[in-house]
C-alpha atoms as a PDB file:
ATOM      1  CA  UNK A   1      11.768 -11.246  16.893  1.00  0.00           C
ATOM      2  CA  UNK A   2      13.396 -10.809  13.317  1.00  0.00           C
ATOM      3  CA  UNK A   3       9.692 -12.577  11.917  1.00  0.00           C
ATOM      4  CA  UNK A   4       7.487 -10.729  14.428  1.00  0.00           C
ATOM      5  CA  UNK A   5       9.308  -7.111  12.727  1.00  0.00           C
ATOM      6  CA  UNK A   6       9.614  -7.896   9.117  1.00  0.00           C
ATOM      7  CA  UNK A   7       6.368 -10.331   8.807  1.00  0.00           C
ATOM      8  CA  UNK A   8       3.250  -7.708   8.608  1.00  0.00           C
ATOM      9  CA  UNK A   9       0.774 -11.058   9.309  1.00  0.00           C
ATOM     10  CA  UNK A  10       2.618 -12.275  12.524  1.00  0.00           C
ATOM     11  CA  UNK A  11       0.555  -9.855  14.549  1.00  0.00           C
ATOM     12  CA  UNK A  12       3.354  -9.967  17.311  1.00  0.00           C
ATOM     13  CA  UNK A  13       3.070  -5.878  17.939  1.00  0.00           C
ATOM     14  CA  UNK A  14      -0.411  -4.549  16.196  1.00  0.00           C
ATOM     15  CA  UNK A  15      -3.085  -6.310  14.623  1.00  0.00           C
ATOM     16  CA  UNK A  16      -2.680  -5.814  10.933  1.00  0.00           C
ATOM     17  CA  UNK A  17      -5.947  -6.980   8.233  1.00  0.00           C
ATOM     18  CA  UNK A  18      -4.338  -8.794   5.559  1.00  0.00           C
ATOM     19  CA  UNK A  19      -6.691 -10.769   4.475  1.00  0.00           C
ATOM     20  CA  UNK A  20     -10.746 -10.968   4.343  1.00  0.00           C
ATOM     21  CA  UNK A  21     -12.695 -13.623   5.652  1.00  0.00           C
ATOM     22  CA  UNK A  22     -14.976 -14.509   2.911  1.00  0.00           C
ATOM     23  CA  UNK A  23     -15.554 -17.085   0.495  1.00  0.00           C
ATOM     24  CA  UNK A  24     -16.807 -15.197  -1.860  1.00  0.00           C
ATOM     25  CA  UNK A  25     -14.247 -14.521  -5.196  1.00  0.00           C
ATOM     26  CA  UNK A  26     -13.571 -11.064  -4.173  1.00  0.00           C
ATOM     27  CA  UNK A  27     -10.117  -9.658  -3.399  1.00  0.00           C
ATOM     28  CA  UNK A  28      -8.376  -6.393  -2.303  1.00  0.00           C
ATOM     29  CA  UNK A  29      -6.273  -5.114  -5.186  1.00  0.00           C
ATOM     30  CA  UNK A  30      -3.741  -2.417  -3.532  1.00  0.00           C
ATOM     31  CA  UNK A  31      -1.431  -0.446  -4.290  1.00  0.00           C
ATOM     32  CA  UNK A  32       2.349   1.281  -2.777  1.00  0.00           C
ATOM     33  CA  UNK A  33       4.354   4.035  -3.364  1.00  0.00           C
ATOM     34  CA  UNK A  34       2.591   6.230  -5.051  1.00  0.00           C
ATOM     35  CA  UNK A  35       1.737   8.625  -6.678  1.00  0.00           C
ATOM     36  CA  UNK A  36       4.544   8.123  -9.586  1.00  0.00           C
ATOM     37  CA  UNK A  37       4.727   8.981 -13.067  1.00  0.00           C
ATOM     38  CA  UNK A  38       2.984   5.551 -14.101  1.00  0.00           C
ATOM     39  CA  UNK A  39       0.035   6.104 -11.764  1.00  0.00           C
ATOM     40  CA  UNK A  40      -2.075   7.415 -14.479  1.00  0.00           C
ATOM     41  CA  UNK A  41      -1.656   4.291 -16.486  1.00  0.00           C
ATOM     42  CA  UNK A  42      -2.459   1.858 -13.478  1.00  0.00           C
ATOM     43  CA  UNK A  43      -5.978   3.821 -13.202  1.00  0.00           C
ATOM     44  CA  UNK A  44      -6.885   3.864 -17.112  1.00  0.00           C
ATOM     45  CA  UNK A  45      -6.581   0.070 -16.223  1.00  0.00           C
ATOM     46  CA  UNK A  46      -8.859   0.166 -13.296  1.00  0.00           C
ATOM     47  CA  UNK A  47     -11.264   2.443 -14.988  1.00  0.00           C
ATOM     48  CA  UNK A  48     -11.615  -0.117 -17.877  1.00  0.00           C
ATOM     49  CA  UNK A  49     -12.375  -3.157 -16.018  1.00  0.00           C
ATOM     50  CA  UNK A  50     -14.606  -1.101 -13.160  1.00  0.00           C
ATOM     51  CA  UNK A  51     -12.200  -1.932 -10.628  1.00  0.00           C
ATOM     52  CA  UNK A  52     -11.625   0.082  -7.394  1.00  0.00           C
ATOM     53  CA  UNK A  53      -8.771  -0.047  -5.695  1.00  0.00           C
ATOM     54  CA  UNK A  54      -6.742   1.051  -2.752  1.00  0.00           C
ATOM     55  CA  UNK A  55      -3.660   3.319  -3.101  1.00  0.00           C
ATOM     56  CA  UNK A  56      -1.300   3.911   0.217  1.00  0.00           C
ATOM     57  CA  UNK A  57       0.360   7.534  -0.909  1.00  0.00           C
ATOM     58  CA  UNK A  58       3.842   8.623   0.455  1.00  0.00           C
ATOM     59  CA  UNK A  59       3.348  12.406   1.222  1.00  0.00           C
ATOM     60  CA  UNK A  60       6.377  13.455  -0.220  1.00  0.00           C
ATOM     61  CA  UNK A  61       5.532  11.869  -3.544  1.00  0.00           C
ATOM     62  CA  UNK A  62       1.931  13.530  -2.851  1.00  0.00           C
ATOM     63  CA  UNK A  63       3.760  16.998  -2.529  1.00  0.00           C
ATOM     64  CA  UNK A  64       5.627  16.383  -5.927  1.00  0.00           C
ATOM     65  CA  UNK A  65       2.619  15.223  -7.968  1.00  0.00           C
ATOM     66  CA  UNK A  66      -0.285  16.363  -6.064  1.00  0.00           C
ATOM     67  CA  UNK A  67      -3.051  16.659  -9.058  1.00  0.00           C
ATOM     68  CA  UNK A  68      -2.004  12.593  -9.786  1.00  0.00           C
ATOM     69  CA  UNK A  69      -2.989  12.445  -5.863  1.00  0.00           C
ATOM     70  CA  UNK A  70      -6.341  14.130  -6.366  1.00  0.00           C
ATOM     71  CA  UNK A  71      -6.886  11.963  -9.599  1.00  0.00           C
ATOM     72  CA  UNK A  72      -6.800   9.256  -7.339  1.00  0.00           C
ATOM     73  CA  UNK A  73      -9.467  10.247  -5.214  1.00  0.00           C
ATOM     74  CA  UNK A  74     -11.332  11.280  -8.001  1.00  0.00           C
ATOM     75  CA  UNK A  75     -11.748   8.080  -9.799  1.00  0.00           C
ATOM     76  CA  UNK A  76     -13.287   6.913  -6.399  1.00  0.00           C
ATOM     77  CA  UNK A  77     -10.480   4.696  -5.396  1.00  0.00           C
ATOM     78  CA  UNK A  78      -9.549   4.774  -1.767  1.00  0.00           C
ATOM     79  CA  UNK A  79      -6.423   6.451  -0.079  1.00  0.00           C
ATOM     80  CA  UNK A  80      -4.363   5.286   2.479  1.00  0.00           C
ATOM     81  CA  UNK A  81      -1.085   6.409   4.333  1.00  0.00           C
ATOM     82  CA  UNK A  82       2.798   4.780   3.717  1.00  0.00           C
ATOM     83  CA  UNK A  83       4.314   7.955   5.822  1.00  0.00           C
ATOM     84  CA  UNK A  84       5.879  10.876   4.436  1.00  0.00           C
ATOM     85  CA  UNK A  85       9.368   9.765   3.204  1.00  0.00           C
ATOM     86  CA  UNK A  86       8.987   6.138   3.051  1.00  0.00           C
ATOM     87  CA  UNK A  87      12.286   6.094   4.396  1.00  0.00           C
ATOM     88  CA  UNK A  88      14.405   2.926   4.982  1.00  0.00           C
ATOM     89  CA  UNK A  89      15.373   4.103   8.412  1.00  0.00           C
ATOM     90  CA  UNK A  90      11.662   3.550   9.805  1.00  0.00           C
ATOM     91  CA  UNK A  91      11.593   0.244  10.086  1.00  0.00           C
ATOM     92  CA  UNK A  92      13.974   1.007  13.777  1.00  0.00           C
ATOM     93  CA  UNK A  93      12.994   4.373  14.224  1.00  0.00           C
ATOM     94  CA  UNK A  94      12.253   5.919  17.502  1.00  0.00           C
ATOM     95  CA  UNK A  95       8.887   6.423  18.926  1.00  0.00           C
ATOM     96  CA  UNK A  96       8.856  10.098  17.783  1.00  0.00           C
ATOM     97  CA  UNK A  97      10.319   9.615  14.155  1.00  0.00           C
ATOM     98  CA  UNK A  98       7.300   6.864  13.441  1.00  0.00           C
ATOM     99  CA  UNK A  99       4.647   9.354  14.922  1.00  0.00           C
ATOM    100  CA  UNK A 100       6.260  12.045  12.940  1.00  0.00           C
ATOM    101  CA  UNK A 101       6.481  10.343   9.765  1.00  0.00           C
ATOM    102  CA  UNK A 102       3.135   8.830  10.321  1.00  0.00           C
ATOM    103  CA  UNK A 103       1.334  11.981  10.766  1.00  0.00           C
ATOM    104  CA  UNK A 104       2.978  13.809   8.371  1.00  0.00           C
ATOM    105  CA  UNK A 105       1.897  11.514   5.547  1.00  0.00           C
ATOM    106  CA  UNK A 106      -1.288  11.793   6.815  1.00  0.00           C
ATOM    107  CA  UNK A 107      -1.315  15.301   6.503  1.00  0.00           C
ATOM    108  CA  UNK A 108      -0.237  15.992   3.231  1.00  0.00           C
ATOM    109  CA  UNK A 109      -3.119  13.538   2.191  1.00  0.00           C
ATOM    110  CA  UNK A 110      -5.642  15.793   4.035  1.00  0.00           C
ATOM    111  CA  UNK A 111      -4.307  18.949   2.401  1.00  0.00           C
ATOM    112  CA  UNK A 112      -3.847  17.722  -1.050  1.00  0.00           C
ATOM    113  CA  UNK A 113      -7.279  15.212  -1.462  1.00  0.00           C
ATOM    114  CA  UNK A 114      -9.302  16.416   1.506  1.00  0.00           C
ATOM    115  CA  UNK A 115      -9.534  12.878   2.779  1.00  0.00           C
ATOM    116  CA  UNK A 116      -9.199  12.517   6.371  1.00  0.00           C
ATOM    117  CA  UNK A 117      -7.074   8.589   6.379  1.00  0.00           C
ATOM    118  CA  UNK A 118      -8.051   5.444   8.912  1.00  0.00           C
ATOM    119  CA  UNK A 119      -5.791   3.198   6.452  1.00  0.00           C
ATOM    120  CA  UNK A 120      -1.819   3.144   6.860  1.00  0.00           C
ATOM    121  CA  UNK A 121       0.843   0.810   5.578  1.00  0.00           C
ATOM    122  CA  UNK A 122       4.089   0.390   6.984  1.00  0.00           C
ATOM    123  CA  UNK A 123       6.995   0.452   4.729  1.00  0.00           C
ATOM    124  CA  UNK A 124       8.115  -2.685   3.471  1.00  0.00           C
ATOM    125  CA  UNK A 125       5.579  -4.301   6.070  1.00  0.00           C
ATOM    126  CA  UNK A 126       7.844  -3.862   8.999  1.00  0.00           C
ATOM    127  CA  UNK A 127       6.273  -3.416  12.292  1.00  0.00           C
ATOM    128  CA  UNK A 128       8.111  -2.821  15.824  1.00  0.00           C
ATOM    129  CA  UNK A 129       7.233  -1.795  19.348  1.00  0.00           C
ATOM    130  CA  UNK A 130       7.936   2.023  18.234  1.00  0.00           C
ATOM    131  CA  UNK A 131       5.644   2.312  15.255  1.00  0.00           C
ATOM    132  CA  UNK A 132       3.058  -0.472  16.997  1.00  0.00           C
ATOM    133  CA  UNK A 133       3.000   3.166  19.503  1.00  0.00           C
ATOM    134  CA  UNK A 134       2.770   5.654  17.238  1.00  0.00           C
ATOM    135  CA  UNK A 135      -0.261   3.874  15.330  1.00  0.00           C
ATOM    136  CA  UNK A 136      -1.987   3.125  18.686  1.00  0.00           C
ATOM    137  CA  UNK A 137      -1.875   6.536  19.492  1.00  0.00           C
ATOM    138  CA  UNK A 138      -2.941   8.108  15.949  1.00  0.00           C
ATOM    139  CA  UNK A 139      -5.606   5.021  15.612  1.00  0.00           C
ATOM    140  CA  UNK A 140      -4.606   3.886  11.806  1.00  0.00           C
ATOM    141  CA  UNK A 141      -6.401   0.705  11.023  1.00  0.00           C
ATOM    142  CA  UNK A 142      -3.150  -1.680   9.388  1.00  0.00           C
ATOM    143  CA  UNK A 143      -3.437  -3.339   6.424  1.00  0.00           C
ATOM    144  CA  UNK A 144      -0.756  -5.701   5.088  1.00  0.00           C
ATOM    145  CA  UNK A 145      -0.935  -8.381   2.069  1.00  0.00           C
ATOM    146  CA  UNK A 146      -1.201 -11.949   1.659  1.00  0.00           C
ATOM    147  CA  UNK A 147      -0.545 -12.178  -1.904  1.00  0.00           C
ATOM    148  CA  UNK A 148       2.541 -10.407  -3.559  1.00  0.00           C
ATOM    149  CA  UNK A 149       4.175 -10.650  -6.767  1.00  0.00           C
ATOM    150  CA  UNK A 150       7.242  -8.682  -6.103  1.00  0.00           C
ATOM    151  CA  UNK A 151       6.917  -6.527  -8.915  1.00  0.00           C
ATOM    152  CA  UNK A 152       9.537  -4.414  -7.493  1.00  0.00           C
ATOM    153  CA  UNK A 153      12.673  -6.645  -8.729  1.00  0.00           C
ATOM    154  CA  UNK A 154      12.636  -6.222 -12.478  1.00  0.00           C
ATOM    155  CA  UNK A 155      15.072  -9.817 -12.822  1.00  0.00           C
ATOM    156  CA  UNK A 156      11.742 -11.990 -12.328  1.00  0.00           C
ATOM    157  CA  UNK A 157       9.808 -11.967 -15.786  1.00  0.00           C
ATOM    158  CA  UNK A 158       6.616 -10.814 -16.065  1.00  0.00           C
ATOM    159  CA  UNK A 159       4.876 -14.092 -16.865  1.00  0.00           C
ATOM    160  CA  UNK A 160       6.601 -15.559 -13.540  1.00  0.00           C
ATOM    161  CA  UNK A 161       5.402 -12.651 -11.577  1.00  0.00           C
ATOM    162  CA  UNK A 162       1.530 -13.274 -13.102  1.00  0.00           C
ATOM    163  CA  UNK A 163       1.917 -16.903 -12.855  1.00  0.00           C
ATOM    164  CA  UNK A 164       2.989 -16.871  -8.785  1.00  0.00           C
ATOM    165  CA  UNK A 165      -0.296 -13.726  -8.039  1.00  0.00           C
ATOM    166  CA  UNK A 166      -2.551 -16.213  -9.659  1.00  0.00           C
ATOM    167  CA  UNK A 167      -1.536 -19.019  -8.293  1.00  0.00           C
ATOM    168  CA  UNK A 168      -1.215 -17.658  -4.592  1.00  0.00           C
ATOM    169  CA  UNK A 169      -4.687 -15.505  -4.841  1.00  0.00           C
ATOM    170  CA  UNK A 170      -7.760 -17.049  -2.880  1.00  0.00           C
ATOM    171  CA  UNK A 171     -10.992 -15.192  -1.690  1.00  0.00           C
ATOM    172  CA  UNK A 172     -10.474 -12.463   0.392  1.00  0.00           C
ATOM    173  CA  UNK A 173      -6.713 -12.022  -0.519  1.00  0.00           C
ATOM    174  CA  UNK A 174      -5.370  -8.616  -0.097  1.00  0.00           C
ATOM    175  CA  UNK A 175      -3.026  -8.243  -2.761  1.00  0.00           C
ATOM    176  CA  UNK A 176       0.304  -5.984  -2.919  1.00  0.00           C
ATOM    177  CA  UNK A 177       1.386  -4.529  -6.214  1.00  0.00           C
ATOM    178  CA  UNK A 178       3.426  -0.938  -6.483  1.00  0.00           C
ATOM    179  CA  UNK A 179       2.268   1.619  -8.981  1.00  0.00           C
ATOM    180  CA  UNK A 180       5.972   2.469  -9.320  1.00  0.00           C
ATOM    181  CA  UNK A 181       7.101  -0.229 -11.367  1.00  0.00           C
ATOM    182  CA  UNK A 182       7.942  -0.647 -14.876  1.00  0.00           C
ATOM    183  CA  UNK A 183       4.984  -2.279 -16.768  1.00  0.00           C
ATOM    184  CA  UNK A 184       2.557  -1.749 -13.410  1.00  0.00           C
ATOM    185  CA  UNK A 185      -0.205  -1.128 -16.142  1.00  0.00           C
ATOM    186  CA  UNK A 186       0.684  -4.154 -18.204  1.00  0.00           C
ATOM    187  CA  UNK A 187       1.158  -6.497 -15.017  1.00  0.00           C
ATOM    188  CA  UNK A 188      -2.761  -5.304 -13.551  1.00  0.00           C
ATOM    189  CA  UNK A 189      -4.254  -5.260 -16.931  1.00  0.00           C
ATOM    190  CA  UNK A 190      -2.742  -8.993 -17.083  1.00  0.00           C
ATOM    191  CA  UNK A 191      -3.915 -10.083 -13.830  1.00  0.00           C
ATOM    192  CA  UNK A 192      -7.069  -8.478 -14.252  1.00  0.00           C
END
């Protein structure tokens, strides 16, 4: 049960799109976490390789940098939700806290970027019988990853990090980088 919670791909409690079915050399470049204060960066890198990605916003981090939010949305990049506090406690939440947290997020994306959200991320991928619920009942379409460079720890180098994204990337790969990290601009310009 420990792989069916913390693997988003086992599929054990919701069907989650991770990757496309294509063989075509397209991926899904996507992002977590944000908006931050390196968000800008990340879509002056986008912009100059007319790229589109997909963002999955934490509400709170919405309310604190809202026009960064909209800037988003406005560079034509799509928005999805990660909940409102992206808080560690979700992954074995109650019913009510995931719905709560779920729909909050959601809400604060409405309000700020006037986008009404199918998309949703669970943090850290983790799924459960409690937040499987709460997404049944709002009707979020999950997407997890099957390529990620865990650009969060800043102890792996930055060539490693490259090396392992291109070496795991195939068509149709959804891939999971975090707009919060040092050199998240540098990494996807890289990569790109």
């Amino acid at each position: 049960m420990f792989y069916a919670s913390g693997n988003i791909r086992s599929g054990i409690y919701l069907k989650t799109l991770y990757r496309g079915d294509t063989d075509r050399k397209i991926v899904s470049i996507t992002f977590d976490d944000g908006p931050s204060e390196l968000t800008e960066k990340v879509l002056e890198v986008l912009k100059q390789h007319n790229v589109q990605a997909t963002f999955f916003l934490i509400g709170q981090r919405i309310a604190e940098r809202p026009n960064i939010a909209k800037l988003i949305v406005d560079h034509g990049h799509i928005v999805g939700a990660h909940t409102w506090s992206h808080n560690g406690r979700f992954t074995i939440c109650n019913y009510k806290i995931a719905k709560d947290e779920i729909e909050k997020g959601v809400e604060q994306i409405r309000e700020v970027c006037r986008k009404n959200v199918k998309l949703f991320r669970p943090p850290f991928g983790v799924t459960n019988p409690n937040i499987a619920r709460a997404l049944k009942e709002t009707g979020h379409l999950v997407i997890g990853w099957n390529v990620r460079m865990f650009d969060t720890i800043p102890l792996i180098p930055m060539g490693v990090k490259i090396k392992r994204l291109i070496t795991k990337v195939r068509p149709g790969s959804v891939i999971q980088l975090h707009d919060k990290c040092a050199n998240a601009d540098i990494i996807l310009d890289k990569m790109l």
